[in-house]
C-alpha atoms as a PDB file:
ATOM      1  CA  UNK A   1      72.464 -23.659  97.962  1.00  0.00           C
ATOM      2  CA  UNK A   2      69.668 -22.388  95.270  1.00  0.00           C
ATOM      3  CA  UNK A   3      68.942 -18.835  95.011  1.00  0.00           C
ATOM      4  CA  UNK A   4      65.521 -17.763  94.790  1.00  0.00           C
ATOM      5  CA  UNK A   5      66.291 -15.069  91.920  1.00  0.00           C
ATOM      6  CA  UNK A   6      65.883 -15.941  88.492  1.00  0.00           C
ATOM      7  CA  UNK A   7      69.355 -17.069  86.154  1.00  0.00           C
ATOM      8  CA  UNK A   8      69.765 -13.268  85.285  1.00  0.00           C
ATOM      9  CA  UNK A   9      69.916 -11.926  88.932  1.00  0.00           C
ATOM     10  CA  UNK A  10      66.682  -9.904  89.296  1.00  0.00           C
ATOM     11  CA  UNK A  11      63.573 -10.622  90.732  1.00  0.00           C
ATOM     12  CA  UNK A  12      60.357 -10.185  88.545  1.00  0.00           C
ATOM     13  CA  UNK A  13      58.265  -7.242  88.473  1.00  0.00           C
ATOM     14  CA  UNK A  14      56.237  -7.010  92.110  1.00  0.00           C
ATOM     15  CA  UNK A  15      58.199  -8.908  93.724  1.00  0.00           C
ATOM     16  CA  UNK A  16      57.657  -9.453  97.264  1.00  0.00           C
ATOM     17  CA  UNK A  17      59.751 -11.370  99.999  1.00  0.00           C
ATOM     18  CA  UNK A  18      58.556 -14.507 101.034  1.00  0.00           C
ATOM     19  CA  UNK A  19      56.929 -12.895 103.868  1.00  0.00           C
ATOM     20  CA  UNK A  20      54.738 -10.762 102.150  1.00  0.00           C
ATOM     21  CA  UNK A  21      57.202  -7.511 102.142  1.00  0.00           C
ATOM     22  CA  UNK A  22      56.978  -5.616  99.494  1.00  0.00           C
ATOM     23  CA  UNK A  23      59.671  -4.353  96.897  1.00  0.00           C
ATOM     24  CA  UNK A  24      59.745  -1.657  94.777  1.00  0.00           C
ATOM     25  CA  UNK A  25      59.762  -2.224  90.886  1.00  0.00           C
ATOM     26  CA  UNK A  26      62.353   0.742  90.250  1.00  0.00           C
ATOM     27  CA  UNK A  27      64.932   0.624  92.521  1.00  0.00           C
ATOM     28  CA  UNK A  28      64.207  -3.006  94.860  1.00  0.00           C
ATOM     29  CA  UNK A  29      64.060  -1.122  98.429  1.00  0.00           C
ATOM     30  CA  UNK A  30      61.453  -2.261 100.967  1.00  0.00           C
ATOM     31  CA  UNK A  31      57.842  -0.599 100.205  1.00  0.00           C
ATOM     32  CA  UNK A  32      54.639  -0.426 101.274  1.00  0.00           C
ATOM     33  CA  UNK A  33      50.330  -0.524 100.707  1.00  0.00           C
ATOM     34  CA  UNK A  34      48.348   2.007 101.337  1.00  0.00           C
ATOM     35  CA  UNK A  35      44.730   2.531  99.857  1.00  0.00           C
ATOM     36  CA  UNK A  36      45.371   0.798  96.862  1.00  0.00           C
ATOM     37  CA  UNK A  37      48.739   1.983  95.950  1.00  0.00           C
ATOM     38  CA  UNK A  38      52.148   0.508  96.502  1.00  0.00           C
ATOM     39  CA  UNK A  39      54.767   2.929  97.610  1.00  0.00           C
ATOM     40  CA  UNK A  40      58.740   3.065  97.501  1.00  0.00           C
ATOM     41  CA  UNK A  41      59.920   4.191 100.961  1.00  0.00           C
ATOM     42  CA  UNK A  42      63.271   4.758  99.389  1.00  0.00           C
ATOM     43  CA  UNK A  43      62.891   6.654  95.754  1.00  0.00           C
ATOM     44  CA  UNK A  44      59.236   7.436  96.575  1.00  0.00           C
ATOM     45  CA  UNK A  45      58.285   5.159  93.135  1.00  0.00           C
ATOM     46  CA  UNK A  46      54.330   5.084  93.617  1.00  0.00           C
ATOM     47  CA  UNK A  47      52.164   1.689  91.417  1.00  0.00           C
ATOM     48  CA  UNK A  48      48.866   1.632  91.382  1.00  0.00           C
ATOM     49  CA  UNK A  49      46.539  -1.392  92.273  1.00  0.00           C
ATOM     50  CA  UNK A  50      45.200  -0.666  88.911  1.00  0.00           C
ATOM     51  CA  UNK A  51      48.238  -0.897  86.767  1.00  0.00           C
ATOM     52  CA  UNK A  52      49.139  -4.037  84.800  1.00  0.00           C
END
């Protein structure tokens, strides 16, 4: 069976499960959008819409 990660074992940066979840860039725990701003529910990691 193929894994969906890249060869080294991480996703790429905003990665999101297939069904549109969001995951945090710091620490990979579920997150979510609010007013333009994604936030980690676990380490509280807050991106942006603006940011690169």
């Amino acid at each position: 069976m193929e894994s969906s990660r890249p060869a080294g074992g991480r996703r790429p940066k905003n990665a999101s499960l297939g069904d549109g979840r969001l995951l945090c860039d710091v620490c990979g725990a579920p997150a979510y959008e609010a007013r333009c701003k994604i936030i980690c529910r676990r380490c509280g990691y807050t991106r942006d819409c603006s940011d690169p």
